[in-house]
Protein backbone atom coordinates (compact mmCIF):
# COMPACT_ATOMS: atom_id res chain seq x y z
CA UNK A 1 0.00 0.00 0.00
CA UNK A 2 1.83 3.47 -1.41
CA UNK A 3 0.73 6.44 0.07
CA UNK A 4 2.62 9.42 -1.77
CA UNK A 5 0.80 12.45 0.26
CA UNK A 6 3.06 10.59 3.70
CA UNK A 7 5.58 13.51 5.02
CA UNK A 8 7.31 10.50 6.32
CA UNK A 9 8.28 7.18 5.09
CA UNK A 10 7.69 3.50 7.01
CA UNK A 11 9.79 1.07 7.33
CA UNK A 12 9.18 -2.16 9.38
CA UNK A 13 11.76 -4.75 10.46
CA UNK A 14 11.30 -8.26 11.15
CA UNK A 15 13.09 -10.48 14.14
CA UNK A 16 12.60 -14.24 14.00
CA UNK A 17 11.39 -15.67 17.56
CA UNK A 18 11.15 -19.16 18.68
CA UNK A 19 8.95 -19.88 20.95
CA UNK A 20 10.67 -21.46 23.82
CA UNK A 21 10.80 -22.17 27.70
CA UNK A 22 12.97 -22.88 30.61
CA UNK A 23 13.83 -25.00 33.79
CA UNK A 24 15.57 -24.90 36.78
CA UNK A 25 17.34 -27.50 37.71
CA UNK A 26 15.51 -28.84 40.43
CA UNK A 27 12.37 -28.46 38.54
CA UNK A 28 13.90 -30.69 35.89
CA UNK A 29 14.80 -33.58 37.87
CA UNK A 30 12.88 -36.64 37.22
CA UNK A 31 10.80 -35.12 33.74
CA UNK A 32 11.17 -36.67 30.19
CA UNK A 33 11.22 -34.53 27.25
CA UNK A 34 10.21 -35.72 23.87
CA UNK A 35 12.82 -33.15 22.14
CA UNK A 36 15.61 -30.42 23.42
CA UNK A 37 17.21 -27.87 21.21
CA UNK A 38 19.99 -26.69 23.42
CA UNK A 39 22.21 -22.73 22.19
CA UNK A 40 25.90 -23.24 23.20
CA UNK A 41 27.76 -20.34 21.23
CA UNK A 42 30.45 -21.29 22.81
CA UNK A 43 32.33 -23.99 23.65
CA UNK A 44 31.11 -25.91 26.41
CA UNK A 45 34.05 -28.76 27.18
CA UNK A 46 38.02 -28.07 26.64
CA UNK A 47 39.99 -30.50 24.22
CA UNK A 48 41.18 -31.86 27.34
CA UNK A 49 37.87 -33.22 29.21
CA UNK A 50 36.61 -34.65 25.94
């Protein structure tokens, strides 16, 4: 939809969400989950401890 006659233009930006959750520890214990997507950006082990 153009509107010429604006004094201003509009721009919109878009940010992809994922619809997620999270648990403590404690309130983890003893639950099974059918799937778990898990964000490490970084390393989580040295070469050493693998």
């Amino acid at each position: 939809m153009c509107m010429p006659d604006l004094p201003f233009t509009l721009e919109r930006n878009k940010c992809p969400v994922c619809l997620s959750c999270a648990l403590t520890i404690n309130k983890s214990q003893g639950q099974t989950l059918d799937k778990v997507r898990l964000f490490l950006p970084e390393p989580l082990f040295s070469h050493a401890q693998l």
